[in-house]
Each structure stands twice: as C-alpha cells, then as structure tokens.
C-alpha atoms as a PDB file:
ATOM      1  CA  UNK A   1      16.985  37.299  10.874  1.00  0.00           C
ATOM      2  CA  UNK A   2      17.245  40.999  12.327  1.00  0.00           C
ATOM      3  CA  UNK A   3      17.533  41.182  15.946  1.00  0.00           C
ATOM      4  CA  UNK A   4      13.821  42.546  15.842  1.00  0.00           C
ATOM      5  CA  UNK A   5      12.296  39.824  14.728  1.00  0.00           C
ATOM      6  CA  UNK A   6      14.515  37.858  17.109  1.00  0.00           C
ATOM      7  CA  UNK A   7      12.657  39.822  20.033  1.00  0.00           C
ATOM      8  CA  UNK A   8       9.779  38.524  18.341  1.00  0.00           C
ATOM      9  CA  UNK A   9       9.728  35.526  18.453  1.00  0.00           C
ATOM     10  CA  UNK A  10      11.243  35.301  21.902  1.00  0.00           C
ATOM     11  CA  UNK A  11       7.988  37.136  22.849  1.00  0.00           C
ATOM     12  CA  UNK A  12       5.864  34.622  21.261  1.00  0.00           C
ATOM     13  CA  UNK A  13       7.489  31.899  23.049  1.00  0.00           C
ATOM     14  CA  UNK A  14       7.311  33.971  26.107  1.00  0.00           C
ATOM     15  CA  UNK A  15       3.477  34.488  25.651  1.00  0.00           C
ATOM     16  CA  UNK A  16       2.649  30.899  25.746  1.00  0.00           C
ATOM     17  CA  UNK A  17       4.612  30.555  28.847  1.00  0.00           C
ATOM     18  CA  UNK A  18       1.326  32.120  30.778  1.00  0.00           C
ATOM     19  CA  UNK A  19       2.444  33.268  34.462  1.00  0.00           C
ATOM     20  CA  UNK A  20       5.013  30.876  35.534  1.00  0.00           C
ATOM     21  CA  UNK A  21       3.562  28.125  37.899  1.00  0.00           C
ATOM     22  CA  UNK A  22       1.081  30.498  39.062  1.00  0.00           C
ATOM     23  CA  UNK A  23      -0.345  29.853  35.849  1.00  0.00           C
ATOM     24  CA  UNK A  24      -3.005  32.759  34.840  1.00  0.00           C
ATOM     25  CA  UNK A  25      -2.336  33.833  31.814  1.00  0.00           C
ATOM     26  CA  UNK A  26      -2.245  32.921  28.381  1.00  0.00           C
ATOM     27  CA  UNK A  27      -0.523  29.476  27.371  1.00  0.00           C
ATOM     28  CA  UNK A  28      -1.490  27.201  30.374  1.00  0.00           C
ATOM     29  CA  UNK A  29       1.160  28.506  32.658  1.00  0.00           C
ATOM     30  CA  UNK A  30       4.366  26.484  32.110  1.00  0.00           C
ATOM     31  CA  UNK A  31       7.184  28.447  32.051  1.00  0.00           C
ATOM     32  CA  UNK A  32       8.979  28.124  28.527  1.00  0.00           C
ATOM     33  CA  UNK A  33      12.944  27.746  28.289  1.00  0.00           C
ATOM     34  CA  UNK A  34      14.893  28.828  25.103  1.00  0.00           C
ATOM     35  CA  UNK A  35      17.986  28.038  24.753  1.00  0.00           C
ATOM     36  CA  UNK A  36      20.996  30.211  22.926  1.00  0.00           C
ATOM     37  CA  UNK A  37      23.827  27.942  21.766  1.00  0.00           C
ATOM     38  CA  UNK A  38      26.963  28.111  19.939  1.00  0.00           C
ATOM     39  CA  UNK A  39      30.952  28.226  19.494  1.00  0.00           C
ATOM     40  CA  UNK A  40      33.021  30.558  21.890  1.00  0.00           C
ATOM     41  CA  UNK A  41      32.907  33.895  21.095  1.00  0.00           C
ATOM     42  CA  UNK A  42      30.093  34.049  19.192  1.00  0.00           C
ATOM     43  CA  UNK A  43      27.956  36.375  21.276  1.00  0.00           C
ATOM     44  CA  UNK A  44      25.473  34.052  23.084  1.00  0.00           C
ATOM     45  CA  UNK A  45      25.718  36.270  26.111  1.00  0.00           C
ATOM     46  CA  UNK A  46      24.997  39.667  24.570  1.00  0.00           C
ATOM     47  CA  UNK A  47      22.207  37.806  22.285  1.00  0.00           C
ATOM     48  CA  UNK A  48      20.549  36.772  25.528  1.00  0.00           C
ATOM     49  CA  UNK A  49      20.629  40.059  27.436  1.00  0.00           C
ATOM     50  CA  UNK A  50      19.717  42.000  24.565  1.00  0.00           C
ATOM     51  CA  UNK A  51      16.214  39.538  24.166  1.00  0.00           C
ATOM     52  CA  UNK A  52      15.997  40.264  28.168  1.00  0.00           C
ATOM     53  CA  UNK A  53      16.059  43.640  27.946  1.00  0.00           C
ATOM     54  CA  UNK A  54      13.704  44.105  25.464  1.00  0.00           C
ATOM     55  CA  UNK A  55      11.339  42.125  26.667  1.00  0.00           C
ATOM     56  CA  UNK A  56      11.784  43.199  30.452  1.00  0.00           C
ATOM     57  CA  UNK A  57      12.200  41.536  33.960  1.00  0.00           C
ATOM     58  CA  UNK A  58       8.330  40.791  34.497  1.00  0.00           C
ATOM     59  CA  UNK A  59       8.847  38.528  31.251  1.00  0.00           C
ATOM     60  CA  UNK A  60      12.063  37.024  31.101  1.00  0.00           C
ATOM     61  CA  UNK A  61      15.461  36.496  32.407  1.00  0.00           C
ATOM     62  CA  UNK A  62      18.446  35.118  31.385  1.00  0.00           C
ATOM     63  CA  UNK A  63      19.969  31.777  33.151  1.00  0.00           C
ATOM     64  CA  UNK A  64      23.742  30.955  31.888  1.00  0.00           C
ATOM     65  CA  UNK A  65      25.236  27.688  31.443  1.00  0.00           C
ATOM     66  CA  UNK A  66      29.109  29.030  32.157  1.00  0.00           C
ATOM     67  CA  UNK A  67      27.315  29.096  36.092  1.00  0.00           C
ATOM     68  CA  UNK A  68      28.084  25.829  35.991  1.00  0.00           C
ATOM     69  CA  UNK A  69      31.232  25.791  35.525  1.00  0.00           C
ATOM     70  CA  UNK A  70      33.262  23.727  37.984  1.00  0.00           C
ATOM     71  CA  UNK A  71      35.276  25.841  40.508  1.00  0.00           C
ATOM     72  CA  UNK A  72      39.306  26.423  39.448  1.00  0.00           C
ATOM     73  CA  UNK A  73      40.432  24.455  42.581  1.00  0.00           C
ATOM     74  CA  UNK A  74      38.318  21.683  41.698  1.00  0.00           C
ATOM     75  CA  UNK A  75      39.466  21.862  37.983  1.00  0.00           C
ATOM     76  CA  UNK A  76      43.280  21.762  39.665  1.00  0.00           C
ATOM     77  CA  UNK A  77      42.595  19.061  41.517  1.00  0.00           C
ATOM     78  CA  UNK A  78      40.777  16.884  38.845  1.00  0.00           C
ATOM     79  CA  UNK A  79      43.823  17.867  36.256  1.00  0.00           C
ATOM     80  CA  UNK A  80      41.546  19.709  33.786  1.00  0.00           C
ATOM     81  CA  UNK A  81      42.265  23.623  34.926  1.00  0.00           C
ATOM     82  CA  UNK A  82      44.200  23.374  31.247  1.00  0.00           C
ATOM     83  CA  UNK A  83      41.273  22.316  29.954  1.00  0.00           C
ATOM     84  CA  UNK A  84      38.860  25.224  31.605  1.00  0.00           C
ATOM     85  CA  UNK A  85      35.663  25.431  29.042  1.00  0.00           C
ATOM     86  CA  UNK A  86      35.154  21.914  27.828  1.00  0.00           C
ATOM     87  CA  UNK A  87      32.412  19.651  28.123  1.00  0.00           C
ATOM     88  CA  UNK A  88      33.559  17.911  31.311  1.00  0.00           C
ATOM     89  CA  UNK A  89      34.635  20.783  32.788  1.00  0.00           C
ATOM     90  CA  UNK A  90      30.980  21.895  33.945  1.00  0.00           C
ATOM     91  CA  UNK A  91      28.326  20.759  36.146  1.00  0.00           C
ATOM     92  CA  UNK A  92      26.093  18.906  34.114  1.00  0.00           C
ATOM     93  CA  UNK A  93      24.013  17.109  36.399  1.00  0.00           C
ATOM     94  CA  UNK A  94      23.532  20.399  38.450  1.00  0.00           C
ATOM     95  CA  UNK A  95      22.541  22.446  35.145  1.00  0.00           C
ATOM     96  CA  UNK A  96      19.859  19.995  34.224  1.00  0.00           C
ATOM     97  CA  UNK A  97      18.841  19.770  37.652  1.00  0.00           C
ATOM     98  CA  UNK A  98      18.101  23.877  37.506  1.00  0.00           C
ATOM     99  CA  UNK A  99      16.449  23.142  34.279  1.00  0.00           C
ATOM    100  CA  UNK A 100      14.343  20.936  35.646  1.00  0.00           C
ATOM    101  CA  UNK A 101      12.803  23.082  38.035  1.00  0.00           C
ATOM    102  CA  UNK A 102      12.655  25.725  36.238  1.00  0.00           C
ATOM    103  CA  UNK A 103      10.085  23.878  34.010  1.00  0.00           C
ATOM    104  CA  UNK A 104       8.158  22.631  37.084  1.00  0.00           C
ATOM    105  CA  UNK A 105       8.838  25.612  39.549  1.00  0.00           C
ATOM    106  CA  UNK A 106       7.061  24.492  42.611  1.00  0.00           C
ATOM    107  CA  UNK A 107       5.513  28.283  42.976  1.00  0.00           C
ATOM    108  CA  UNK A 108       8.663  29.065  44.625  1.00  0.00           C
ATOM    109  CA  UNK A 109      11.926  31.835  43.555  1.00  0.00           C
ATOM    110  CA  UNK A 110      14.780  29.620  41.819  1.00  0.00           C
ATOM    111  CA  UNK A 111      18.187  30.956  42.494  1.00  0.00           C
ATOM    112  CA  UNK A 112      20.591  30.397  39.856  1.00  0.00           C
ATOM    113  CA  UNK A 113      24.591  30.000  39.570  1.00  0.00           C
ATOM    114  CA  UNK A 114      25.988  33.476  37.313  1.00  0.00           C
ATOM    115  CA  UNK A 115      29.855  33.291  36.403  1.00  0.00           C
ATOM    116  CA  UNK A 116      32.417  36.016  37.517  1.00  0.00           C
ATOM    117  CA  UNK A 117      34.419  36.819  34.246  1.00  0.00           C
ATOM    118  CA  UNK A 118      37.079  39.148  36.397  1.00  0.00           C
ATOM    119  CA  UNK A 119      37.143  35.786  38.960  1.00  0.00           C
ATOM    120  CA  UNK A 120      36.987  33.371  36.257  1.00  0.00           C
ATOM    121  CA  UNK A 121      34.743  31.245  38.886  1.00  0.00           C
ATOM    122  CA  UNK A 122      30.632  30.466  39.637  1.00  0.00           C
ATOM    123  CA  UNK A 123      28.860  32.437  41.675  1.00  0.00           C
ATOM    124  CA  UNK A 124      26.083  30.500  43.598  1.00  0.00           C
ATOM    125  CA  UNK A 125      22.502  32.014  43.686  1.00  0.00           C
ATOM    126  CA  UNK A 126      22.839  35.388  42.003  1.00  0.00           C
ATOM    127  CA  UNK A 127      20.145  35.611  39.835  1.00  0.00           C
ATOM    128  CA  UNK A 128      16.524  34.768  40.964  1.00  0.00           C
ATOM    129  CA  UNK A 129      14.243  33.914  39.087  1.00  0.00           C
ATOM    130  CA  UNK A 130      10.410  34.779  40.022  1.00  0.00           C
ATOM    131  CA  UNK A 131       7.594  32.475  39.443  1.00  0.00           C
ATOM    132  CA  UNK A 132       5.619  35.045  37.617  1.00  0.00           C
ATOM    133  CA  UNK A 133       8.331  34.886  34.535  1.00  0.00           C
ATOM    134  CA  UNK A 134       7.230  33.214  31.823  1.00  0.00           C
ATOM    135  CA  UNK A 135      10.430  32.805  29.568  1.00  0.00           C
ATOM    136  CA  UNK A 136      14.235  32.159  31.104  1.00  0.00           C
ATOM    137  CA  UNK A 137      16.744  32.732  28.379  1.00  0.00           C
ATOM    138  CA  UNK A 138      19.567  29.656  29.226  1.00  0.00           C
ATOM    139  CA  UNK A 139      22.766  29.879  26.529  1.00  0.00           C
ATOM    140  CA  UNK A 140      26.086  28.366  26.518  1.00  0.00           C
ATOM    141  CA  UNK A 141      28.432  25.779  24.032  1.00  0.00           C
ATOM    142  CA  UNK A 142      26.850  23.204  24.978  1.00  0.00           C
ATOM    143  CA  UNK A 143      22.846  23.028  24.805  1.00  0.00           C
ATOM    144  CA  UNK A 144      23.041  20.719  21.636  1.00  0.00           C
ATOM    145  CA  UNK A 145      25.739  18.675  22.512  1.00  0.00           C
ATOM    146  CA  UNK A 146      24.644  15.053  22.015  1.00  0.00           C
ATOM    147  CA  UNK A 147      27.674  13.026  23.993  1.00  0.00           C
ATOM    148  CA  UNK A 148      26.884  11.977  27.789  1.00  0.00           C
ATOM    149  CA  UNK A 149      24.351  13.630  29.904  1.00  0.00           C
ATOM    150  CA  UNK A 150      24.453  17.094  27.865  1.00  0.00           C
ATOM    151  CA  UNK A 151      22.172  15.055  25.719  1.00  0.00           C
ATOM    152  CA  UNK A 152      19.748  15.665  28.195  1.00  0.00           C
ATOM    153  CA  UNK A 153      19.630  19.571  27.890  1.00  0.00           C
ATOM    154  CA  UNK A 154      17.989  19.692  24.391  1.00  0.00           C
ATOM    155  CA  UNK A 155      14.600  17.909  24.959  1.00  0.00           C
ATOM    156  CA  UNK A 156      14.328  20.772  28.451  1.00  0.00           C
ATOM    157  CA  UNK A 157      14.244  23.599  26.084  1.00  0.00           C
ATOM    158  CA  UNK A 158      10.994  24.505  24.420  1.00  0.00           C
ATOM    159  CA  UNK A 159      13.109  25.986  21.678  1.00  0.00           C
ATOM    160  CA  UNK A 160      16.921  26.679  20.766  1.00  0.00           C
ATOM    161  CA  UNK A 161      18.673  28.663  18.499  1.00  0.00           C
ATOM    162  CA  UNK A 162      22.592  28.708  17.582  1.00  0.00           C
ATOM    163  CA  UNK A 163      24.595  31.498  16.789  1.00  0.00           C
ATOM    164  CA  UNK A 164      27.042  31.262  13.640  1.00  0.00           C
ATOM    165  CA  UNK A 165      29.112  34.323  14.043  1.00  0.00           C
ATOM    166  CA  UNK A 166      31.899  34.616  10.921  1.00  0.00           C
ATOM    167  CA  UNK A 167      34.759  32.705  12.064  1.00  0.00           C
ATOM    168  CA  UNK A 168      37.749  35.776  11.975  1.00  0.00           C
ATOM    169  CA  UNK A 169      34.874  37.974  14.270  1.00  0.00           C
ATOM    170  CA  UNK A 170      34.291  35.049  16.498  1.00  0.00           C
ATOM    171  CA  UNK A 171      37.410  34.237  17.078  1.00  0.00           C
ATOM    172  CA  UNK A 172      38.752  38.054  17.611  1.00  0.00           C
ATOM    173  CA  UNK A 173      36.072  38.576  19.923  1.00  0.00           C
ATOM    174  CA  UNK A 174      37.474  35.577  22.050  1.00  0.00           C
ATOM    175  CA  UNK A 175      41.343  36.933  22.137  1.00  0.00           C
ATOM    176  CA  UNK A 176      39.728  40.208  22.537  1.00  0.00           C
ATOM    177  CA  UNK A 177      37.907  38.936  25.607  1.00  0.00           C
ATOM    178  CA  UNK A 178      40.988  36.767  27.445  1.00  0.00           C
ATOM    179  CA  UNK A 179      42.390  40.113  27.385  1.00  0.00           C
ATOM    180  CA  UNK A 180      40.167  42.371  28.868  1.00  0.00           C
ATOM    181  CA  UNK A 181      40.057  40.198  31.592  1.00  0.00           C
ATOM    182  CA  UNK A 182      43.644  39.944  32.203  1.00  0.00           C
ATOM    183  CA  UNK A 183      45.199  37.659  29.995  1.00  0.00           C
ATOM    184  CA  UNK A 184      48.445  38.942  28.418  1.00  0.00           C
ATOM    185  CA  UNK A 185      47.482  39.436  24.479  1.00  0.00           C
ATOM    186  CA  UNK A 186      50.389  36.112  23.277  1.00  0.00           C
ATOM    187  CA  UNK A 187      48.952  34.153  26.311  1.00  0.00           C
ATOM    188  CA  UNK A 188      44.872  34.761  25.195  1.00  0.00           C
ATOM    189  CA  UNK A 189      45.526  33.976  21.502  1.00  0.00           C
ATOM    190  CA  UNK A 190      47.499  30.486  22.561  1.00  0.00           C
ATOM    191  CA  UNK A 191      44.587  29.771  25.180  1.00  0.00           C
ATOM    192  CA  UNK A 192      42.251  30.280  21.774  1.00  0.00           C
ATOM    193  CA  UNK A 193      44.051  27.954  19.727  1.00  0.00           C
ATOM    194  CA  UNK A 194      44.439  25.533  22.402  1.00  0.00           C
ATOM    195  CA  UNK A 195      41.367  25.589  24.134  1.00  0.00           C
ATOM    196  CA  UNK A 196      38.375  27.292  22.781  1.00  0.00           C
ATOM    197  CA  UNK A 197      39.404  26.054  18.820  1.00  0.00           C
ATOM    198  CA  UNK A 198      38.577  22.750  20.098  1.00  0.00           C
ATOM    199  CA  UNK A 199      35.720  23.045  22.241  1.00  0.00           C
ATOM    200  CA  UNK A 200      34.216  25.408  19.047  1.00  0.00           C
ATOM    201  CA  UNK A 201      34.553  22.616  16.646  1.00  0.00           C
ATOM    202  CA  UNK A 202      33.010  20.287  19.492  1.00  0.00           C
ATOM    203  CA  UNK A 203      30.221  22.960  19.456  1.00  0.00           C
ATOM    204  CA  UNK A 204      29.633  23.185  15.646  1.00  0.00           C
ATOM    205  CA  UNK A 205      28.459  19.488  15.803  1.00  0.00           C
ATOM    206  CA  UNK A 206      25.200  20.088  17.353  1.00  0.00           C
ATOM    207  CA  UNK A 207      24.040  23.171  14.907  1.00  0.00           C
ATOM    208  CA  UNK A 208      21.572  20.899  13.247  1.00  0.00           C
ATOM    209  CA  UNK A 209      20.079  19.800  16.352  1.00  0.00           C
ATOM    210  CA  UNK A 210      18.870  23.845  16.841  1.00  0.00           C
ATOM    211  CA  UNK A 211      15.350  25.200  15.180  1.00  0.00           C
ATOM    212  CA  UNK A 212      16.933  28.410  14.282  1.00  0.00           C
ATOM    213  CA  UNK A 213      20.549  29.263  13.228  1.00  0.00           C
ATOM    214  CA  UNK A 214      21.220  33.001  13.450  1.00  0.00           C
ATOM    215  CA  UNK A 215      24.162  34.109  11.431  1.00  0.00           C
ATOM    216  CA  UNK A 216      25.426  36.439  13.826  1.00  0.00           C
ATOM    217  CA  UNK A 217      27.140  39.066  12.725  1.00  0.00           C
END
C-alpha cells in the first residue's frame, strides 16, 4: 500500500471520528484511535508523524506507547534496566488508562507521556491532545501483544496496522539508531542482538491480530 493511500485511509477513520467529545461533526463524535504496531526498528514512529502531518493538527495527533516506558532508576531498581524495551518494562496499566480517556474524553485537553530519545527516559504531559481531534495516532511493539494486560490495548483501537519492514533494513535502522544517540557502534549492535532481537520476535506474534500489514520498506 503506498503511503498515499495510507493517508487515506487514516482520513477515513479520522472522518468518522466527528469532533472529539464535542461531537458535531460527521461520525457521532467519538474520537477514533489507530494504532501503528510492529518489531523495533521498523519505522512506527516516522509512519505515524508522516499520517499526522498530512492530515494536520486540527485532525490528528500522534500518542506513543515508548511514553510509557518505566523510568531508568525504576528499571535499576526492579533489575530489568538490561532488559530496557520489553513487555514488562512499560507502564501498561497507565497506557490503557490514557487510552481510555482518550476514547471517552470528558470534553477536557488530555496530556500525554512523549519519550526523550537523547534522555532515554518519559517525559510526562508533553503532548496535548484537544478535544476537537478526531483521530490520535498511538504506535509502539506492543499494541497486539496478547500476554497479560497488553491484551487489553487491541479491543481500544478502532483500527491497527503493523509494519513489516525487511529484516536487514529493520534491523540496520535499529544499530543505526543506538548510535546516533550515543551508543558506541560494537555496544548498539550487541544491545540489538540482545535486546531488541527478542522483543522483535515477541512482536512478530501479534501480526495477525492487525487489519492491515504494511510491508514497509
């Protein structure tokens, strides 16, 4: 599917969002969520800003998962900072809390959790998110994972797609990444094969619980 018709069809889903809570227009004014899933590396984060941008701030805006990550001194203390990017290394319960209201905004602005990628750590309530905004873009590994209380995310989002990037891009991207924001080059491409490799297989699981798969190239 070209990226055009990807704006598309975000639009669509958009346009039967109405106006938020505030519900005027269109599709009976509840805010739609889609979701953008998929390995590490494989572009979920450019995907969603892209969609964003074309379709522009009145209409949607884009909500990550990584916000939820759990804090590095929390990850130290729970033993897991080797571990940074797996399933039980995030918020859950606070993610599907946000999700939550942002299907049954009480008329109010949401604030939502961005992550720092030069701190490596969540930033609370940088990115509002109006009641007039139809569509919020959400995307992160785990939106279709079915162990736990991340099986909870997938019935929140009125659609989901999942991003299947070829495997040498995906995983270039990733080492590619580490370094750029700091990681010495030896040290990113052991954290890949030791961390993300994993959580990326974890990932792949859930593709068939997704409407769309994009083969992202």
């Amino acid at each position: 599917m070209t990226t055009t018709e990807l704006v598309a069809r975000a639009a669509s889903l958009a346009a039967r969002g109405g106006r938020g809570v505030r519900g005027g227009r269109g599709g009976g004014g509840t805010r739609r969520i889609l979701g953008i899933a998929g390995p590490p590396g494989a572009g979920k984060s450019t995907l969603a800003a892209l969609l964003a941008e074309a379709l522009g701030p009145e209409t949607a805006v884009v909500v990550p998962m990584d916000g939820f990550h759990l804090a590095q001194a929390e990850l130290v203390r729970l033993g897991r900072a080797d571990r940074k990017g797996a399933p039980d290394t995030f918020d859950v319960a606070g993610y599907l809390a946000l999700l939550r209201r942002l299907r049954g905004s009480d008329g109010a602005t949401v604030y939502a959790p961005a992550f720092d990628r030069s701190l490596e750590e969540p930033v609370a309530g940088s990115i509002p998110v109006v009641p007039e905004v139809p569509l919020v873009i959400t995307e992160g590994n785990y939106l279709l994972h079915d162990a736990g209380e991340w099986a909870t995310v997938r019935p929140l989002l009125d659609e989901a797609w999942f991003l299947a990037p070829a495997e040498e891009l995906r995983v270039r991207r990733l080492v590619e990444r580490h370094v750029r924001h700091g990681k010495d080059p030896e040290y990113a491409r052991a954290w890949v094969a030791r961390s993300d490799e994993p959580n990326a297989r974890l990932v792949a699981a859930g593709r068939h619980r997704a409407d769309l798969v994009v083969d992202a190239g």
